[in-house]
C-alpha atoms as a PDB file:
ATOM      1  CA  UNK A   1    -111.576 -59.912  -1.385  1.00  0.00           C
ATOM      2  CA  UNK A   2    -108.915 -60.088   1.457  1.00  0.00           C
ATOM      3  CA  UNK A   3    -109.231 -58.857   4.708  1.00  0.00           C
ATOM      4  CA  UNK A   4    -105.785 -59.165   6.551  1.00  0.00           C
ATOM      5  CA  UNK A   5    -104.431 -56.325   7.690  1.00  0.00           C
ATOM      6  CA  UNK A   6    -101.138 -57.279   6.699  1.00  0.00           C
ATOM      7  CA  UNK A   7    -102.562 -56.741   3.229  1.00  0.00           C
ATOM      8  CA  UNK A   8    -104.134 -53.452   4.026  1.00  0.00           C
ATOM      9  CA  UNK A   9    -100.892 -51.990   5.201  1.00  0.00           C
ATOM     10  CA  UNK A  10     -98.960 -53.281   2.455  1.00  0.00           C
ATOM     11  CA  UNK A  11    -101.628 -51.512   0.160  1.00  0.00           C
ATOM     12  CA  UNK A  12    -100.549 -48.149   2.094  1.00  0.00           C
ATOM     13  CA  UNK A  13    -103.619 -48.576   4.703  1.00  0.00           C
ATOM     14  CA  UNK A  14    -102.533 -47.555   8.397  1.00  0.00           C
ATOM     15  CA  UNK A  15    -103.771 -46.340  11.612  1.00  0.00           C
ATOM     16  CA  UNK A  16    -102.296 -43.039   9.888  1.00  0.00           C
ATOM     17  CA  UNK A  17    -104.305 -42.881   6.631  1.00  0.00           C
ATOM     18  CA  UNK A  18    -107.485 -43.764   9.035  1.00  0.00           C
ATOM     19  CA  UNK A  19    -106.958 -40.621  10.772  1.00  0.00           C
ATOM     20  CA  UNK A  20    -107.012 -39.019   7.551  1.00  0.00           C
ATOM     21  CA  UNK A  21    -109.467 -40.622   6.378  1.00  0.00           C
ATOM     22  CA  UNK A  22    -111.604 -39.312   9.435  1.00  0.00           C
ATOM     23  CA  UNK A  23    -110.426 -36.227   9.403  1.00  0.00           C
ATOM     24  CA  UNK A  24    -111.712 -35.996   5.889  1.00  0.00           C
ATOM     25  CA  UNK A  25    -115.265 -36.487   6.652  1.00  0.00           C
ATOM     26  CA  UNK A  26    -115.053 -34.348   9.379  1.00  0.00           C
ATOM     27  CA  UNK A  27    -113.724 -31.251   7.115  1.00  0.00           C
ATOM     28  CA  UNK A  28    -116.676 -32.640   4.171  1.00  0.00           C
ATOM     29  CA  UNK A  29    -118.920 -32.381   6.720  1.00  0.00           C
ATOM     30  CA  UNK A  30    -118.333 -28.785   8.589  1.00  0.00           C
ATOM     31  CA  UNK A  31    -119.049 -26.976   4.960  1.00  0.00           C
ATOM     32  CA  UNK A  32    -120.879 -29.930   2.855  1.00  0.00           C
ATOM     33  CA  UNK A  33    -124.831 -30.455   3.444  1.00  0.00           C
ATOM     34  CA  UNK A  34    -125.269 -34.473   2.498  1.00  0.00           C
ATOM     35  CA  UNK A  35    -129.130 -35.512   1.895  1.00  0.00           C
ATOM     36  CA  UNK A  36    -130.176 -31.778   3.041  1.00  0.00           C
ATOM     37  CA  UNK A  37    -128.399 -32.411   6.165  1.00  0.00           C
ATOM     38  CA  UNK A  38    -126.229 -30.225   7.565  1.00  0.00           C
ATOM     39  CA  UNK A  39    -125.955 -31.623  11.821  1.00  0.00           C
ATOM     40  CA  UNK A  40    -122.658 -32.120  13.326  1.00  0.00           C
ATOM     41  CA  UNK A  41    -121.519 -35.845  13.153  1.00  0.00           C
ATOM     42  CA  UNK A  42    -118.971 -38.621  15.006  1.00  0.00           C
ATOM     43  CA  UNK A  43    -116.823 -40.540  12.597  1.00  0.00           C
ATOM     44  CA  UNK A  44    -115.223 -43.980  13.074  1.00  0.00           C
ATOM     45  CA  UNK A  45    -112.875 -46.125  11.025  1.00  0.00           C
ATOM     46  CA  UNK A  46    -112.531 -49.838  12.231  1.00  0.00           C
ATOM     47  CA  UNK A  47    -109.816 -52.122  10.539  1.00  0.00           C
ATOM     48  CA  UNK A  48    -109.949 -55.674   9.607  1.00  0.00           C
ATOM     49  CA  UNK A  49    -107.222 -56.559  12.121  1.00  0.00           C
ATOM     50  CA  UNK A  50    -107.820 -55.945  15.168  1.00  0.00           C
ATOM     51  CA  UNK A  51    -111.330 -56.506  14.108  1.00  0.00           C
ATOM     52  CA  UNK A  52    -114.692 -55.534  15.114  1.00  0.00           C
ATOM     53  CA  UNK A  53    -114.697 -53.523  18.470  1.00  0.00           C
ATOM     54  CA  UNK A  54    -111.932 -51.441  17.786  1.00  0.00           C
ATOM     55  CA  UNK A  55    -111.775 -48.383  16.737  1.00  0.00           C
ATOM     56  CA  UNK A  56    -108.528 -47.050  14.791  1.00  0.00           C
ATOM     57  CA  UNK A  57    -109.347 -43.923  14.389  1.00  0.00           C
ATOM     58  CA  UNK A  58    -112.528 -41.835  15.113  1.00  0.00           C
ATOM     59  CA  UNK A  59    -113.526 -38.125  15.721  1.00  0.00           C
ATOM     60  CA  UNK A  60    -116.322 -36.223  16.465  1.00  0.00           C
ATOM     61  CA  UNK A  61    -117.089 -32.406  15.478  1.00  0.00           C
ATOM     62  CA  UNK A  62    -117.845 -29.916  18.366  1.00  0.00           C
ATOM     63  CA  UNK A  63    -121.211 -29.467  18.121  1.00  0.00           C
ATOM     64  CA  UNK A  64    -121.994 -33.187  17.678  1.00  0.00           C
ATOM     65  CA  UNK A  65    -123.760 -34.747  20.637  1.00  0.00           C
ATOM     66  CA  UNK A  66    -121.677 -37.109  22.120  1.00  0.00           C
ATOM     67  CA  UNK A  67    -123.871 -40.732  21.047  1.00  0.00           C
ATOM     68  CA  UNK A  68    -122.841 -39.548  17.523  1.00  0.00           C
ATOM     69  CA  UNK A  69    -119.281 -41.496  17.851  1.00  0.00           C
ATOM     70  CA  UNK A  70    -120.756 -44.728  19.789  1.00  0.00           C
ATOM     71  CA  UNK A  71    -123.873 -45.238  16.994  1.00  0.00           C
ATOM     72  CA  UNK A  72    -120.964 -44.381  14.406  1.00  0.00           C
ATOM     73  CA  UNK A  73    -118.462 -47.133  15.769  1.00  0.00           C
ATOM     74  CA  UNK A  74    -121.309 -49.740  16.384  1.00  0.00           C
ATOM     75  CA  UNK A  75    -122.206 -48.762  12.606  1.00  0.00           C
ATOM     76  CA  UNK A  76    -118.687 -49.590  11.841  1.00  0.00           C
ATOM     77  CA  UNK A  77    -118.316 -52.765  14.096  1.00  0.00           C
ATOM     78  CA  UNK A  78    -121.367 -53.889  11.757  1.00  0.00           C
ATOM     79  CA  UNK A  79    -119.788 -53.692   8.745  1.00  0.00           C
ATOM     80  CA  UNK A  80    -116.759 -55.696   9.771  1.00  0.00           C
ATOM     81  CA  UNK A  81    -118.992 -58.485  11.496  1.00  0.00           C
ATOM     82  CA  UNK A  82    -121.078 -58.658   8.694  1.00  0.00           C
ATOM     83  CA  UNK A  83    -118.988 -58.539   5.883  1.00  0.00           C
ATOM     84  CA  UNK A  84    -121.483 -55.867   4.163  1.00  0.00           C
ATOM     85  CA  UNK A  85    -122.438 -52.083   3.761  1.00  0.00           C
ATOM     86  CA  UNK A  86    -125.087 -51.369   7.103  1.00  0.00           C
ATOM     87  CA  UNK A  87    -127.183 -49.636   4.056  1.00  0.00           C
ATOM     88  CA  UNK A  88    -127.528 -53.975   2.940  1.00  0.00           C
ATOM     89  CA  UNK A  89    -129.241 -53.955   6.488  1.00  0.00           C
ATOM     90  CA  UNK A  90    -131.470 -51.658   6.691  1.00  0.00           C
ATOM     91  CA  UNK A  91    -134.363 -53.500   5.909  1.00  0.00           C
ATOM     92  CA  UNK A  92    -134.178 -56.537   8.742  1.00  0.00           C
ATOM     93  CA  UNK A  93    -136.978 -56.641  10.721  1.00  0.00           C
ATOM     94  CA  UNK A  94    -137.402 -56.199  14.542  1.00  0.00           C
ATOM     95  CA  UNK A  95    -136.785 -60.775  14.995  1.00  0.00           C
ATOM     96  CA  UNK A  96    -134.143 -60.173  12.696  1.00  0.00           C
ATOM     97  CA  UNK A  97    -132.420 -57.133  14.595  1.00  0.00           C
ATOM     98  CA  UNK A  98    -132.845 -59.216  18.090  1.00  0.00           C
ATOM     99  CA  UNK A  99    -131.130 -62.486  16.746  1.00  0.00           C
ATOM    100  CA  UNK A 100    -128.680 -60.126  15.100  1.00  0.00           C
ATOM    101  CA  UNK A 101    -127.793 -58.504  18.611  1.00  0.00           C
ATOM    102  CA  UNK A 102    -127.694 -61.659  20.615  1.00  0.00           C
ATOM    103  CA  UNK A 103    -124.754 -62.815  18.670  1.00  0.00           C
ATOM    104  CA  UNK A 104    -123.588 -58.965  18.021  1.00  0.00           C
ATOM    105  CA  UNK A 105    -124.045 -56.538  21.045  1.00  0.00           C
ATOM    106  CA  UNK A 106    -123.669 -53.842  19.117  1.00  0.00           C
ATOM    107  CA  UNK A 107    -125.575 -54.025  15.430  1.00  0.00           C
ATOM    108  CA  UNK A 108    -126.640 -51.407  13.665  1.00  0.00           C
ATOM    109  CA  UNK A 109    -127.888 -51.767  10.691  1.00  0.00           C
ATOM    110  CA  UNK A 110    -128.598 -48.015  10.083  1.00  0.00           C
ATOM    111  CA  UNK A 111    -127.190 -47.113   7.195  1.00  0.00           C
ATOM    112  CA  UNK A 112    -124.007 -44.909   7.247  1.00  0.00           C
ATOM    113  CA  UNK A 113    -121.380 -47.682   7.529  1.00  0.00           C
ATOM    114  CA  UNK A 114    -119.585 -48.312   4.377  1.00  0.00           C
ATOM    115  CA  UNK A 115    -116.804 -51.156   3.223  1.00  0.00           C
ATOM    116  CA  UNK A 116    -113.697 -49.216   2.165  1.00  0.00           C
ATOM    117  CA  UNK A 117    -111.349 -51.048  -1.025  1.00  0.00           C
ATOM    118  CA  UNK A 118    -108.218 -50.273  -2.579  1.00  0.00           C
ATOM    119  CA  UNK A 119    -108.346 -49.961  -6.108  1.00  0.00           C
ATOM    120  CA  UNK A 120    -107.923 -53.828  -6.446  1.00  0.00           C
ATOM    121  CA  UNK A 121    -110.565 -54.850  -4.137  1.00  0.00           C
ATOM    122  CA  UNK A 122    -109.051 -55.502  -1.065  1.00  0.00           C
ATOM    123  CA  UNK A 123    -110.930 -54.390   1.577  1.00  0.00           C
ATOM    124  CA  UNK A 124    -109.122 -51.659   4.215  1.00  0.00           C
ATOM    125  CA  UNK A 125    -111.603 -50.428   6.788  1.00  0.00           C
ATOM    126  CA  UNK A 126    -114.567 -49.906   7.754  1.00  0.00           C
ATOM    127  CA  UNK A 127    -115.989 -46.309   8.009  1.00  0.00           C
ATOM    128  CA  UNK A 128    -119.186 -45.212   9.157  1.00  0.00           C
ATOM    129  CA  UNK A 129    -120.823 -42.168  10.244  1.00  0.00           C
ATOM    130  CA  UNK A 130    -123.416 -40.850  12.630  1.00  0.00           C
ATOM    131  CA  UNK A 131    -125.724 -37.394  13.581  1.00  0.00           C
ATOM    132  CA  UNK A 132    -127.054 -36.567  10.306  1.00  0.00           C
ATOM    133  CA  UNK A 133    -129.679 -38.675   8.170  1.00  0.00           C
ATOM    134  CA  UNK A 134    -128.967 -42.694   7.763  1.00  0.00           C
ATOM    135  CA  UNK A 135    -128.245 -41.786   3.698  1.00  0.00           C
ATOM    136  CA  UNK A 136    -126.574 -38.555   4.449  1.00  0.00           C
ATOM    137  CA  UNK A 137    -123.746 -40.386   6.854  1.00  0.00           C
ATOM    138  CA  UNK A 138    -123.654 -43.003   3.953  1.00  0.00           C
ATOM    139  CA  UNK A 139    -122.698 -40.148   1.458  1.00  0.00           C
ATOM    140  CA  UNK A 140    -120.924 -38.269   4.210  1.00  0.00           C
ATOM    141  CA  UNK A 141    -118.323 -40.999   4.583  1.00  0.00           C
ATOM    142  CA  UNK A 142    -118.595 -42.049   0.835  1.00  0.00           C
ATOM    143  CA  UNK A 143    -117.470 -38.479  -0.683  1.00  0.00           C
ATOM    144  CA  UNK A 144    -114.444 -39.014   2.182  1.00  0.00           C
ATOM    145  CA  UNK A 145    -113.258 -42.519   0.673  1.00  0.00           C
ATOM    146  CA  UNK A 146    -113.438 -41.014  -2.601  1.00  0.00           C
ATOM    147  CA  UNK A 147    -111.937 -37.947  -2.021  1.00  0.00           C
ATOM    148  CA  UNK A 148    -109.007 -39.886  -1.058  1.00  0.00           C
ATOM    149  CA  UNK A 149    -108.962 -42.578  -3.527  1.00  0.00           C
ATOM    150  CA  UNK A 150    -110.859 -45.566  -2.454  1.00  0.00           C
ATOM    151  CA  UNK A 151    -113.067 -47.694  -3.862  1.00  0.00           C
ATOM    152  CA  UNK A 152    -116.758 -48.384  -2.264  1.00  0.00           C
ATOM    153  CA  UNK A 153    -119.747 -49.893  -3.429  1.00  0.00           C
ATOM    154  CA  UNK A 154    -121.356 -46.666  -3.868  1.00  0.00           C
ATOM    155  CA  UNK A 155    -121.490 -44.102  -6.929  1.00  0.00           C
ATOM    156  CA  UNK A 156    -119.901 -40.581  -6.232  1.00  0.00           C
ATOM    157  CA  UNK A 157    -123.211 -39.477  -5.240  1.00  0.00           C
ATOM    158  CA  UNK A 158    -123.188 -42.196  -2.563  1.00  0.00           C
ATOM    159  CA  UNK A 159    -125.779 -43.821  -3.986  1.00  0.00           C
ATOM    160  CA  UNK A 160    -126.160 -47.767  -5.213  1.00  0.00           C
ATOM    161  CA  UNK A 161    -126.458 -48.444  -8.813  1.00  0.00           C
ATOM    162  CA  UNK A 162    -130.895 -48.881  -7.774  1.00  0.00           C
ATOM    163  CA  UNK A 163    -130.724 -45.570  -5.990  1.00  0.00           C
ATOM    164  CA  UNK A 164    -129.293 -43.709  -8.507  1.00  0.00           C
ATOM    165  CA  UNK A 165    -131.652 -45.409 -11.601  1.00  0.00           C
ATOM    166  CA  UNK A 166    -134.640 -44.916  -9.023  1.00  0.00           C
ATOM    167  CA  UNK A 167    -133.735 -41.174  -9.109  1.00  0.00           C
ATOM    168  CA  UNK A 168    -133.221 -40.612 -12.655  1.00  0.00           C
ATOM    169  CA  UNK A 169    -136.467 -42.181 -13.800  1.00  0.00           C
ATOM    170  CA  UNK A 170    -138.089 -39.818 -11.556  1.00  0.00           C
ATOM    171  CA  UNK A 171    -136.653 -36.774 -13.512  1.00  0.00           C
END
């Protein structure tokens, strides 16, 4: 997978289509419920260049409180430092959260901070989500890649291939 930014743009991926991509999940979210949740959320997209830190785009609805667009651009920062989906971090435990945040001020590994890929795999942003549930920012900001084309690691449901087996056994 490459992460320049160079690459990203050439693929079409600008501080532009970030802002569309937020504004996106900000329209799924003002009439979409995700995981029975229906609160107001802060959306951030981070690119690979400049890096983690700094947000490229990012918006927050009205009735969001204001924390919503921080947790969503640490979520973000997350991603980017750690090369995977915050929903592969969820499970770290408190030692592993503190040695984490030593190196990384601001991890998160709440889920709601997804890798976004071009249809050949190279990876464009990250995006990430806060206010609602941890899975309903993940499928928050999932529908929004999709909606607009991208690739994640995450069914249209915005669920993982485990999730969505897990849920289908159960009937």
């Amino acid at each position: 997978m490459t992460i320049s930014n160079r690459s990203a743009q050439a693929g079409g991926f600008n501080r532009r289509r970030a802002y569309e991509l937020v504004g996106v999940a900000l329209d799924i979210a003002s009439h979409t419920a995700t995981d029975g949740d229906e609160r107001a959320v802060g959306v951030c997209v981070m690119m690979p260049d400049p890096g983690p830190g700094f947000p490229v785009a990012s918006g927050i609805q009205d009735e969001a409180d204001l924390a919503t667009i921080r947790t969503a651009a640490n979520k973000a920062s997350t991603v980017l430092v750690w090369g995977r989906n915050t929903a592969n971090l969820a499970d770290y435990g408190t030692i592993d959260v503190l040695a984490a945040q030593a190196s990384h001020s601001f991890f998160c590994p709440w889920d709601g901070g997804i890798q976004v890929y071009d249809q050949s795999g190279t990876l464009l942003c990250a995006l990430a989500a806060s206010g609602r549930s941890a899975l309903g920012d993940r499928i928050l900001v999932v529908k929004a890649a999709h909606q607009m084309g991208y690739r994640t690691d995450f069914n249209e449901d915005g669920l993982t291939e485990s999730e969505a087996k897990a849920i289908a056994e159960r009937g």
